[in-house]
C-alpha atoms as a PDB file:
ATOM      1  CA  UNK A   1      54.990  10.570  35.684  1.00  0.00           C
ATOM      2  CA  UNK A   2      52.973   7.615  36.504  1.00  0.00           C
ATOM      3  CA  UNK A   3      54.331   4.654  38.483  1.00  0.00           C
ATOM      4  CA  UNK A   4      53.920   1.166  38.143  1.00  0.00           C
ATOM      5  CA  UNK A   5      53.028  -0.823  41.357  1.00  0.00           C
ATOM      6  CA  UNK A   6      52.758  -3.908  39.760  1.00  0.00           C
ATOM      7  CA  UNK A   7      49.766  -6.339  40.367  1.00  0.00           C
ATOM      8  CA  UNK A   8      50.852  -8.007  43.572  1.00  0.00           C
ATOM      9  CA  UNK A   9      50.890  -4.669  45.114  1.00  0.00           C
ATOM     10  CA  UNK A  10      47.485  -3.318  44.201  1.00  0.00           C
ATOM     11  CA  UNK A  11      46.044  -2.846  47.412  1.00  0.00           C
ATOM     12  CA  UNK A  12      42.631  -3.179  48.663  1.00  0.00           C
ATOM     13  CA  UNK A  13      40.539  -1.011  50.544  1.00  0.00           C
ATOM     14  CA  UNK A  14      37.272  -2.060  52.536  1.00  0.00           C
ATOM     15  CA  UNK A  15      34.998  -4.097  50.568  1.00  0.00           C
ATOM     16  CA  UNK A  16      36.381  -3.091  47.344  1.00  0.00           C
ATOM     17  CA  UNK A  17      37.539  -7.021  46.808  1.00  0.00           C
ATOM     18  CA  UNK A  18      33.984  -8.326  47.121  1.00  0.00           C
ATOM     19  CA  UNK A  19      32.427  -5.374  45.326  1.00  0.00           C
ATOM     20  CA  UNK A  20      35.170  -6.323  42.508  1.00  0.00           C
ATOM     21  CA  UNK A  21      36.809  -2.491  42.776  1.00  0.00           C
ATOM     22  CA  UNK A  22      40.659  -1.978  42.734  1.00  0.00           C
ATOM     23  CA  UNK A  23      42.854   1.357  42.594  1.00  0.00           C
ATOM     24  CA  UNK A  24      44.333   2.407  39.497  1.00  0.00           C
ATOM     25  CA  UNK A  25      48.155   3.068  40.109  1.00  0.00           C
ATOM     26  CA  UNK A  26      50.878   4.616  37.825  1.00  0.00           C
ATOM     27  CA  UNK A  27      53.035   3.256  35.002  1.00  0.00           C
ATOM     28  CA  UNK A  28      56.469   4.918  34.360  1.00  0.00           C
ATOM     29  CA  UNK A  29      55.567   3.524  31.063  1.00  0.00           C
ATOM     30  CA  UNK A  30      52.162   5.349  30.797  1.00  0.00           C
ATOM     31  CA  UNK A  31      50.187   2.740  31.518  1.00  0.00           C
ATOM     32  CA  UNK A  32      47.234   2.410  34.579  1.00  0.00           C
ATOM     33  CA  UNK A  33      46.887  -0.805  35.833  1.00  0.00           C
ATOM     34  CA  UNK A  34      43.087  -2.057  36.630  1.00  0.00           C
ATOM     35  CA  UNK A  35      42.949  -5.531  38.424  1.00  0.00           C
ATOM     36  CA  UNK A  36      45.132  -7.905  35.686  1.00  0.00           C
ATOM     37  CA  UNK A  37      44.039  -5.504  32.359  1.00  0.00           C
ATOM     38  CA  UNK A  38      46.648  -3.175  31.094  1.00  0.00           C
ATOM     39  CA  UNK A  39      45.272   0.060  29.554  1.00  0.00           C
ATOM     40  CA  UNK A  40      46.709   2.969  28.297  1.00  0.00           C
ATOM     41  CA  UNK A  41      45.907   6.170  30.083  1.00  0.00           C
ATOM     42  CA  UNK A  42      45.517   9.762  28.599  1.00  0.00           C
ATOM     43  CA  UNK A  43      48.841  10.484  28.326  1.00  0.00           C
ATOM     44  CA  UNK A  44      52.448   9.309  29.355  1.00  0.00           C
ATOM     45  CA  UNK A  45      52.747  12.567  31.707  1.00  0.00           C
ATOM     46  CA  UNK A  46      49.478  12.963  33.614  1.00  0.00           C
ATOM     47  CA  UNK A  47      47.814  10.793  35.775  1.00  0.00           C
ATOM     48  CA  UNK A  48      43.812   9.794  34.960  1.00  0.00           C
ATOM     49  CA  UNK A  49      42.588  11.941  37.947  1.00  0.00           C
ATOM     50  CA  UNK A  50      43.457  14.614  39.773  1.00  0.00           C
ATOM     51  CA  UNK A  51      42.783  13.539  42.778  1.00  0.00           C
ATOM     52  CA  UNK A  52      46.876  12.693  43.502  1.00  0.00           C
ATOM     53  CA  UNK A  53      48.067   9.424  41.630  1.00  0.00           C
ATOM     54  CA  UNK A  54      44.811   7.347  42.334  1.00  0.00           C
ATOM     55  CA  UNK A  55      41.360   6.956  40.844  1.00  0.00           C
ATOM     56  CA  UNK A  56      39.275   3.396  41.704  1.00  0.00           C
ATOM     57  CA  UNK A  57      37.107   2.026  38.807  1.00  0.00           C
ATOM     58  CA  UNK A  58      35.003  -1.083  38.640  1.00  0.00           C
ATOM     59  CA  UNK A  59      37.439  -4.131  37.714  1.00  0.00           C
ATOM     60  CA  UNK A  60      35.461  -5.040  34.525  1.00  0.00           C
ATOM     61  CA  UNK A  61      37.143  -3.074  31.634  1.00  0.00           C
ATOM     62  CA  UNK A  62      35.635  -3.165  28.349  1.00  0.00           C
ATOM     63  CA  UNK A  63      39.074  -2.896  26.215  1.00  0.00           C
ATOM     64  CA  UNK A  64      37.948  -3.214  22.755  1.00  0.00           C
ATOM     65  CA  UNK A  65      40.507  -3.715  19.660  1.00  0.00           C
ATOM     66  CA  UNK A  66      42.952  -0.661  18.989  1.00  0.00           C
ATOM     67  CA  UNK A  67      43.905   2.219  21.673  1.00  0.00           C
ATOM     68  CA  UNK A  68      40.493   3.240  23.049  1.00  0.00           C
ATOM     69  CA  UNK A  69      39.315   1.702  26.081  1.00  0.00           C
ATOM     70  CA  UNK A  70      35.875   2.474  27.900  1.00  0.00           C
ATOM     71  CA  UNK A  71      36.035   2.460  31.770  1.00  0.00           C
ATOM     72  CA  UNK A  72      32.939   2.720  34.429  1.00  0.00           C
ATOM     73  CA  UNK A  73      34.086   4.878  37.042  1.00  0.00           C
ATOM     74  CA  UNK A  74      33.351   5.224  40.314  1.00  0.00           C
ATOM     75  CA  UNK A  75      33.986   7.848  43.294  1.00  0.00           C
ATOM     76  CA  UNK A  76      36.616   7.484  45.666  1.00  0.00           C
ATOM     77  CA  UNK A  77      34.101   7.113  48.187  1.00  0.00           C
ATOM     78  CA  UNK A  78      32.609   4.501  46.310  1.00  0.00           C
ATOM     79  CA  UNK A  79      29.794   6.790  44.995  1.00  0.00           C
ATOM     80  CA  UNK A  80      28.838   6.762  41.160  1.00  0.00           C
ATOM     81  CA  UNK A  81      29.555   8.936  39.044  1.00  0.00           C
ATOM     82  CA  UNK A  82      27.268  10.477  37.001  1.00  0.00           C
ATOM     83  CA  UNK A  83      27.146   9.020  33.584  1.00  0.00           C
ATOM     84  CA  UNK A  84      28.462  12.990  32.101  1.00  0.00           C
ATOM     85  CA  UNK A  85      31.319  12.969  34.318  1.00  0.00           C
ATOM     86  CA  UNK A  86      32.523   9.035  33.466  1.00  0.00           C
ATOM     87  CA  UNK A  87      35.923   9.109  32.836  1.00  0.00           C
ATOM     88  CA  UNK A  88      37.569   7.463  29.477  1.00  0.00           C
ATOM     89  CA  UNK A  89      40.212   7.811  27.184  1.00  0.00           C
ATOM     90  CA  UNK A  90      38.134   7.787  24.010  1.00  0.00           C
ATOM     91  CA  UNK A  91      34.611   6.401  23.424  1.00  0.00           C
ATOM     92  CA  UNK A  92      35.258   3.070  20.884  1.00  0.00           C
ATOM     93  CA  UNK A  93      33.847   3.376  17.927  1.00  0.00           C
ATOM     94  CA  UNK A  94      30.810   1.342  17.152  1.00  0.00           C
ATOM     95  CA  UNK A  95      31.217  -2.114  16.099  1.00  0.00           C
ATOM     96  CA  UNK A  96      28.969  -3.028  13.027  1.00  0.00           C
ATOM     97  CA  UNK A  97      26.337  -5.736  14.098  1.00  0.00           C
ATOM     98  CA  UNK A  98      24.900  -7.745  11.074  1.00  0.00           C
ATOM     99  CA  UNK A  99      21.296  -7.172  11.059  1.00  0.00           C
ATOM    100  CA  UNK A 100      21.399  -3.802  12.574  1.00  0.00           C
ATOM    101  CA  UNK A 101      22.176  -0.679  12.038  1.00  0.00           C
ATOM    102  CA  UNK A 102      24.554   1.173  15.294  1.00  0.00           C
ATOM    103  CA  UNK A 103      23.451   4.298  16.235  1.00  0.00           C
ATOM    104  CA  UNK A 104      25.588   7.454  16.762  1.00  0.00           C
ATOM    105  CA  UNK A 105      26.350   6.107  20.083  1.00  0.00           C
ATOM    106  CA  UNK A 106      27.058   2.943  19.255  1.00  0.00           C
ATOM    107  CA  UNK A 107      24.496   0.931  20.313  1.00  0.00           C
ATOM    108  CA  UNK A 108      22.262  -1.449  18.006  1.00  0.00           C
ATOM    109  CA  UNK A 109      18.689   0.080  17.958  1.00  0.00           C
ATOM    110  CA  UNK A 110      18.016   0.365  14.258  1.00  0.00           C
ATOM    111  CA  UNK A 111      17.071  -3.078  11.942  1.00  0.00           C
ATOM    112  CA  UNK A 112      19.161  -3.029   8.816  1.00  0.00           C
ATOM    113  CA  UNK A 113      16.706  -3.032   6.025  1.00  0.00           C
ATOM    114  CA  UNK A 114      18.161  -6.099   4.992  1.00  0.00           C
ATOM    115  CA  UNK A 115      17.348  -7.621   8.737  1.00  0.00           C
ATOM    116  CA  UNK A 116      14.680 -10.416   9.166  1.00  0.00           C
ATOM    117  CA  UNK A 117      12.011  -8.031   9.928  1.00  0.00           C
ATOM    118  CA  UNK A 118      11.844  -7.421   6.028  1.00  0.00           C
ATOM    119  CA  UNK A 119       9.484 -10.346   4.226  1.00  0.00           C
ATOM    120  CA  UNK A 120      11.286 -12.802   1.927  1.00  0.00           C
ATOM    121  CA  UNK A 121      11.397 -13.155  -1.662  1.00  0.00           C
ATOM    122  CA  UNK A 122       9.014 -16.370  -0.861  1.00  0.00           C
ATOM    123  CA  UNK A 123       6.896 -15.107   1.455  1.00  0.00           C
ATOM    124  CA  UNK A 124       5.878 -12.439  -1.418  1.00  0.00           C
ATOM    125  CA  UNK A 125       5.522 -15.290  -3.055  1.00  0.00           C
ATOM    126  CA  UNK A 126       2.968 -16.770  -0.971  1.00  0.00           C
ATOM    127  CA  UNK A 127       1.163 -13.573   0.059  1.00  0.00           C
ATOM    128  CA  UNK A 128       0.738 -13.099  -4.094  1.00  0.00           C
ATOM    129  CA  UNK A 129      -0.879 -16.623  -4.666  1.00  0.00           C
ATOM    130  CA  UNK A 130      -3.394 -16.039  -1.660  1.00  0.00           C
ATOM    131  CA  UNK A 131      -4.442 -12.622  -3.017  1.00  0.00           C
ATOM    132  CA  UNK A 132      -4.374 -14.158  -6.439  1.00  0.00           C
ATOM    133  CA  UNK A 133      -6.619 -17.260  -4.910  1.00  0.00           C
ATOM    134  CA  UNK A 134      -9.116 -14.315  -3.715  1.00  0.00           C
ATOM    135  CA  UNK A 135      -9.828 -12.764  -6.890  1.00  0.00           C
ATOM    136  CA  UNK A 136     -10.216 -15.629  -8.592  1.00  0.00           C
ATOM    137  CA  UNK A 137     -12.918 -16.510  -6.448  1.00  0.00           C
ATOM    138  CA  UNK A 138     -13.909 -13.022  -6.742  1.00  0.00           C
ATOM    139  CA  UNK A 139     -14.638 -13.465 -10.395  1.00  0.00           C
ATOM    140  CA  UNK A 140     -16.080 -16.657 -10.060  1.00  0.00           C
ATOM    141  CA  UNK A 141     -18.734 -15.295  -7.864  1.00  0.00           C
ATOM    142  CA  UNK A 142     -19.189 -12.606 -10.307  1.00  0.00           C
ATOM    143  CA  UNK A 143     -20.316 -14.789 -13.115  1.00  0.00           C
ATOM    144  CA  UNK A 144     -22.518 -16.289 -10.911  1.00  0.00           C
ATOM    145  CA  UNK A 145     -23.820 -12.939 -10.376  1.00  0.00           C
ATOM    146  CA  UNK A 146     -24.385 -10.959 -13.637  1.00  0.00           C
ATOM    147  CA  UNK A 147     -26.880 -13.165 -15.395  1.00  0.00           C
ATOM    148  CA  UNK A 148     -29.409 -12.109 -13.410  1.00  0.00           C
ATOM    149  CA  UNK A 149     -28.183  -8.580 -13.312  1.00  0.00           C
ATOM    150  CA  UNK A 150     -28.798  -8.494 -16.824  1.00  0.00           C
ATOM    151  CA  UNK A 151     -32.008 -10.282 -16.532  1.00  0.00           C
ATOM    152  CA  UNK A 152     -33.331  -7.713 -13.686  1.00  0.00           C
ATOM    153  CA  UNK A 153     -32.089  -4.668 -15.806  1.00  0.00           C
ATOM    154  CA  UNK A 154     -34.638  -2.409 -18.122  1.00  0.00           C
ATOM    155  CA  UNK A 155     -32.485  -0.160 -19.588  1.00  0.00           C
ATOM    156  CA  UNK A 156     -31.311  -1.694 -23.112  1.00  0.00           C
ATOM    157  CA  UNK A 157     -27.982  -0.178 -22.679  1.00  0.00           C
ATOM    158  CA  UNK A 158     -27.037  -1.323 -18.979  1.00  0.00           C
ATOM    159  CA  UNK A 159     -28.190  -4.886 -19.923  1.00  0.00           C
ATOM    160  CA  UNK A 160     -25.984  -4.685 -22.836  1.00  0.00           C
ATOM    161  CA  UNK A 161     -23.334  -3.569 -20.601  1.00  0.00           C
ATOM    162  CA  UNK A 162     -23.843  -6.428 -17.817  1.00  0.00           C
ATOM    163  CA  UNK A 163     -23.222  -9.102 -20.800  1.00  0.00           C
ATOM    164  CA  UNK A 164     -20.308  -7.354 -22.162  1.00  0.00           C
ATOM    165  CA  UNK A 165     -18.760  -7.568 -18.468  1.00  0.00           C
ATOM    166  CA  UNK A 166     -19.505 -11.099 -18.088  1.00  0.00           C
ATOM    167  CA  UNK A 167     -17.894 -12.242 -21.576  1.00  0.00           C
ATOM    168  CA  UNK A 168     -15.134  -9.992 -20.245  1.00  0.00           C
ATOM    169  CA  UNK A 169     -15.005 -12.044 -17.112  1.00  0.00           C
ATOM    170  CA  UNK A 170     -14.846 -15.146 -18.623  1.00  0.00           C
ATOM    171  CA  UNK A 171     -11.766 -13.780 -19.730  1.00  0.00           C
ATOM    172  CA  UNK A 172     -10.513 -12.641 -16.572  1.00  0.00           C
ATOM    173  CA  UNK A 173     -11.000 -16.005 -14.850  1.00  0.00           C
ATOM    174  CA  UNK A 174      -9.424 -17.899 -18.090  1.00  0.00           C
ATOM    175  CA  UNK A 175      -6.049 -15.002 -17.661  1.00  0.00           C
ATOM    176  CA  UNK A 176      -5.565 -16.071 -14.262  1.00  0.00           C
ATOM    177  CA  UNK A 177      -5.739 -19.342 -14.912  1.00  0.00           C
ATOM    178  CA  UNK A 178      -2.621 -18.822 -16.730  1.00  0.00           C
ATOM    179  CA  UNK A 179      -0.751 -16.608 -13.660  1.00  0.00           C
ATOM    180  CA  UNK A 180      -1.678 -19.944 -11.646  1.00  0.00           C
ATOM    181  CA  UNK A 181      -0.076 -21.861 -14.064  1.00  0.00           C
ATOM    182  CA  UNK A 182       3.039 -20.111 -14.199  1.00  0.00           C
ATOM    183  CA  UNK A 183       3.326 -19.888 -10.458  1.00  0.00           C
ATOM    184  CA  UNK A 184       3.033 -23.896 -10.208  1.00  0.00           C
ATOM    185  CA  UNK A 185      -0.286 -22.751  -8.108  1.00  0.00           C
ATOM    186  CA  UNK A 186      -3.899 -23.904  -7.120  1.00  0.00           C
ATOM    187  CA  UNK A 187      -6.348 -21.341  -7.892  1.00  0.00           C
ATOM    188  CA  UNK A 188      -8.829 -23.001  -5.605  1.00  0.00           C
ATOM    189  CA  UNK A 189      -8.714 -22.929  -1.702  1.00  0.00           C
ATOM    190  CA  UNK A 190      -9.543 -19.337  -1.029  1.00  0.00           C
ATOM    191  CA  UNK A 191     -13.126 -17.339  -0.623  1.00  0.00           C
ATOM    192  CA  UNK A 192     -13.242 -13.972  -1.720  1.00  0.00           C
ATOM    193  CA  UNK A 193     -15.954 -12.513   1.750  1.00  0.00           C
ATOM    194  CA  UNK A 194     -16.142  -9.308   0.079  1.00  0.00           C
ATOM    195  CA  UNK A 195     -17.113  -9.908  -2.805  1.00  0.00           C
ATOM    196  CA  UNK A 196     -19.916 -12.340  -1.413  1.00  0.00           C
ATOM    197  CA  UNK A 197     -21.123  -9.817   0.598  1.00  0.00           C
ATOM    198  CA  UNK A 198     -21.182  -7.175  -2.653  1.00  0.00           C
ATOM    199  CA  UNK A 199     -23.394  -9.918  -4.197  1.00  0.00           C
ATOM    200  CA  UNK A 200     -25.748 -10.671  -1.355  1.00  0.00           C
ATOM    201  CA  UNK A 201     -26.511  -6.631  -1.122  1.00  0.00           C
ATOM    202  CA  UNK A 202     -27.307  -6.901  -5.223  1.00  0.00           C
ATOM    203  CA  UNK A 203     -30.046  -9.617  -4.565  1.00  0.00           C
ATOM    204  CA  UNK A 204     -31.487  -8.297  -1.662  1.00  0.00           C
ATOM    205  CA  UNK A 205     -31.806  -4.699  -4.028  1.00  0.00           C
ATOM    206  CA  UNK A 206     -33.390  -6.765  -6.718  1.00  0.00           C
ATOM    207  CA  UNK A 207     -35.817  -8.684  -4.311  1.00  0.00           C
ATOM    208  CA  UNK A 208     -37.057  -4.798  -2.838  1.00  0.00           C
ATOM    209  CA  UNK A 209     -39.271  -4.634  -6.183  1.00  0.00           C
ATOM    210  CA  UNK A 210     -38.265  -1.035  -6.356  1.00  0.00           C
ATOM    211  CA  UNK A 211     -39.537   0.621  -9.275  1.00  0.00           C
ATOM    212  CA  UNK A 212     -37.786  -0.368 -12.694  1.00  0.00           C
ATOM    213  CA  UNK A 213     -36.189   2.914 -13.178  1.00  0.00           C
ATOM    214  CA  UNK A 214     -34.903   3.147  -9.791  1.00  0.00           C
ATOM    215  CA  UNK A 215     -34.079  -0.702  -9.403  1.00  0.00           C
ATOM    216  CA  UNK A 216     -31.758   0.430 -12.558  1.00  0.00           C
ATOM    217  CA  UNK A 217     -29.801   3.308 -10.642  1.00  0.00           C
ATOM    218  CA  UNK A 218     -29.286   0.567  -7.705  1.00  0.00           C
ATOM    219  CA  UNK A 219     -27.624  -2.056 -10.028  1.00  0.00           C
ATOM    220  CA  UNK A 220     -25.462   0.411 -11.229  1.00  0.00           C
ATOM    221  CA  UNK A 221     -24.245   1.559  -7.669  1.00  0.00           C
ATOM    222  CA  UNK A 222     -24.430  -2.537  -7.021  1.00  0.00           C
ATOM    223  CA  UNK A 223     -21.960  -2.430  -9.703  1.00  0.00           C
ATOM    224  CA  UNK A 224     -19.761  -0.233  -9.133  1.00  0.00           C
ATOM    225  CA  UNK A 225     -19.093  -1.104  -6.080  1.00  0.00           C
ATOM    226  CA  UNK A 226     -18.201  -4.639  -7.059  1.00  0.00           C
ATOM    227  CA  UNK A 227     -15.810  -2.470  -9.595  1.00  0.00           C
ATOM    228  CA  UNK A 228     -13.606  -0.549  -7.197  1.00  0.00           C
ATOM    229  CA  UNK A 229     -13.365  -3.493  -5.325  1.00  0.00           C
ATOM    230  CA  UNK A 230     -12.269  -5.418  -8.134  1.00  0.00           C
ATOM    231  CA  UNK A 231      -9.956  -2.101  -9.556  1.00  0.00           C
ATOM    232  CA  UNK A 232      -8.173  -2.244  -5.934  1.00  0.00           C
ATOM    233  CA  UNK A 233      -7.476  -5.571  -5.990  1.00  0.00           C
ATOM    234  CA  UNK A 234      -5.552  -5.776  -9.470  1.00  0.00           C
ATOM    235  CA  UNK A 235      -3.575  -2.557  -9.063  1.00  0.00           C
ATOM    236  CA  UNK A 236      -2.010  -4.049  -5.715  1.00  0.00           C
ATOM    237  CA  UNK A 237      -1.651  -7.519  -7.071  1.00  0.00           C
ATOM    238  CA  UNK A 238       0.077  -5.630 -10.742  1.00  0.00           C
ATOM    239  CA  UNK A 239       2.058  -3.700  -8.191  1.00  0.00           C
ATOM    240  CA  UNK A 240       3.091  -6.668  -5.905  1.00  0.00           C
ATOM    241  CA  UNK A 241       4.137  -8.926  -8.926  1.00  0.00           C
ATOM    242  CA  UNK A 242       6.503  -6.069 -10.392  1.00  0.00           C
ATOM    243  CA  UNK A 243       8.197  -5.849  -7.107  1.00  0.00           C
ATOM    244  CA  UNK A 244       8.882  -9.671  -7.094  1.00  0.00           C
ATOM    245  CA  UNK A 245      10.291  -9.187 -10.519  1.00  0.00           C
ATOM    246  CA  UNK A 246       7.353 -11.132 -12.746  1.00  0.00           C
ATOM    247  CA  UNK A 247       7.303  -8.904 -15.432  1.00  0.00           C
ATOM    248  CA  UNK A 248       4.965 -11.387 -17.021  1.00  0.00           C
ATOM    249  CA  UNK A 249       2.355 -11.525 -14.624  1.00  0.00           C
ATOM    250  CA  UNK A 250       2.203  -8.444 -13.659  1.00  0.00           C
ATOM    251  CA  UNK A 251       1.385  -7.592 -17.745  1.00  0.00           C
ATOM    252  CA  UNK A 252      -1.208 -10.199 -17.401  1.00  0.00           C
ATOM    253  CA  UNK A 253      -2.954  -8.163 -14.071  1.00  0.00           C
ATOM    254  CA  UNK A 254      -2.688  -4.992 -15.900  1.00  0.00           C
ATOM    255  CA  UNK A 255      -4.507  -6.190 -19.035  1.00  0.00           C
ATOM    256  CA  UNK A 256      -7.385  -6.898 -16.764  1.00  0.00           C
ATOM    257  CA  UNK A 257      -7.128  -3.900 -14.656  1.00  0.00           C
ATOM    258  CA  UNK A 258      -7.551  -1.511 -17.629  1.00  0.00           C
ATOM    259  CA  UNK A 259     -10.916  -3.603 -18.221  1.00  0.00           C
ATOM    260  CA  UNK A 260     -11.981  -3.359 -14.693  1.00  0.00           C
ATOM    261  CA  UNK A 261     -11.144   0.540 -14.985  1.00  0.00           C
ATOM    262  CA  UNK A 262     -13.488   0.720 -18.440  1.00  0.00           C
ATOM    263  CA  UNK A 263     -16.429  -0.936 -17.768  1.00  0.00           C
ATOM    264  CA  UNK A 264     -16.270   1.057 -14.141  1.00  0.00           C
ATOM    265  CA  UNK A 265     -16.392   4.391 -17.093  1.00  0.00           C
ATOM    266  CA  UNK A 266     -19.110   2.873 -18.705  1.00  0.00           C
ATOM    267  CA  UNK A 267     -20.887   2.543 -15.918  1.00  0.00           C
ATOM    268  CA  UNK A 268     -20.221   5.900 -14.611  1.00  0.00           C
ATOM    269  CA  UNK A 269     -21.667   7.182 -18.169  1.00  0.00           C
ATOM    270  CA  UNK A 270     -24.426   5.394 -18.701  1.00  0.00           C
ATOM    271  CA  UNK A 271     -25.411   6.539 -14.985  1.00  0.00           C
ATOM    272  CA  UNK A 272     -24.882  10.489 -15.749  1.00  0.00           C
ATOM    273  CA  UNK A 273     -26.096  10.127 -19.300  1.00  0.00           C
ATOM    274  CA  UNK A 274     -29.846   8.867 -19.044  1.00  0.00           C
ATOM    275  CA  UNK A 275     -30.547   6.261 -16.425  1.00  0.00           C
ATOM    276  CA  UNK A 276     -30.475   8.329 -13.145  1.00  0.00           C
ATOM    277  CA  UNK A 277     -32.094  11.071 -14.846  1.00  0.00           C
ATOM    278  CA  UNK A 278     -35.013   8.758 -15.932  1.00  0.00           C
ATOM    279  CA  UNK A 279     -35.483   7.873 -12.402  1.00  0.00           C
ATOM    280  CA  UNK A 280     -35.794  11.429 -11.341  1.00  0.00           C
ATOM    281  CA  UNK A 281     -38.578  11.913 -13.815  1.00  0.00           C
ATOM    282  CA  UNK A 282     -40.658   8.870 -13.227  1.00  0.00           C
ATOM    283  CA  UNK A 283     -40.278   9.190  -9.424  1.00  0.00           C
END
């Protein structure tokens, strides 16, 4: 059985005061006494160690709500002991940290998905309207661009198709308009560089004075380019304004992303239909 010795009666040994170490003695009443903490040891018949009736531990016990305590142990010689042979009752069961998931040992190394590393509902917000800002000056540029994309064309059919896009376009600016509106937004304040650059290739294929057959297969590429780009952009922005919940812009992005998708086709036909073939003759 253990034996209490009471807290006046603890003794100390060497430097164990300074180094903040005491001896653990016995409790008739099961209980080891470290420094001025009461915890309860394995059981009411056995002492903690078996080396006689003592074992010496570092005086800061971690004694956490219920009957588990955690103790850092140390040799009788004052040497540490390994962290596989540390001594304790029962390891405490992790404490839930908000913000954080605890791991299987208890410590807090995973972010709760609901933790501030996830963006806010207004920072999606914000990231939407800048994206929003660069298409808009993405189309913008593009009406700029496609009058004299039709004007540079021969083939009947792909300047027909260049004015088609551009009433389309129209459209497309006029529909975002309208997402700006409902988001209480500017439109303005944002340039779209990749789209400029898309444009500045497109006059510097029309200033080569490549043949007009071949000059025909380059605005289509030209085109399509600016297309994909353009395709990209709405089916993130369509995607990004469902997860925020705005049903009614993300119908409004859609609309124009099934245009961006067709005239792309159209392109893509009128291409493997007669244009690049005429090309390969006249070259």
């Amino acid at each position: 059985m253990l034996q209490h010795h009471g807290t006046s009666d603890v003794p100390r040994i060497g430097n164990d005061e300074a180094a903040g170490l005491v001896e653990v003695g016995k409790s008739s009443a099961g209980l080891g006494m470290v420094g001025h903490h009461r915890v309860p040891s394995r059981a009411t018949d056995q002492p903690l160690q078996a080396d006689e009736d003592r074992v010496r531990f570092r005086s800061s016990v971690v004694q956490p709500p219920g009957d588990s305590v955690a103790l850092l142990p140390i040799g009788i010689n004052g040497d540490r002991i390994p962290d596989e042979g540390i001594l304790a009752l029962r390891e405490p069961p992790p404490v839930p940290v908000e913000g954080q998931w605890p791991s299987h040992s208890g410590h807090r190394q995973h972010q709760h998905p609901t933790g501030k590393a996830l963006m806010s509902e207004q920072a999606l917000k914000e990231l939407l309207i800048k994206e929003l800002q660069d298409t808009y000056s993405s189309e913008t540029q593009i009406i700029e661009a496609l009058p004299a994309m039709v004007e540079a064309a021969s083939s009947p059919q792909l300047k027909q198709a260049f004015e088609t896009h551009l009433r389309e376009t129209d459209g497309q600016v006029k529909r975002l308009e309208q997402i700006f509106q409902i988001l209480k937004a500017e439109p303005g304040g944002n340039t779209c560089e990749a789209t400029q650059g898309l444009i500045e290739e497109t006059e510097e294929i029309i200033d080569e004075g490549l043949p007009a057959e071949v000059l025909d297969v380059a605005l289509i590429m030209a085109a399509q380019k600016v297309e994909h780009y353009e395709i990209a952009s709405y089916g993130s922005l369509r995607t990004l304004a469902e997860t925020c919940g705005m049903t009614d812009i993300a119908r409004l992005l859609e609309q124009t992303l099934e245009e961006e998708k067709a005239t792309d086709q159209k392109l893509n036909q009128l291409a493997e239909g007669d244009i690049n073939m005429r090309a390969f003759r006249a070259a």
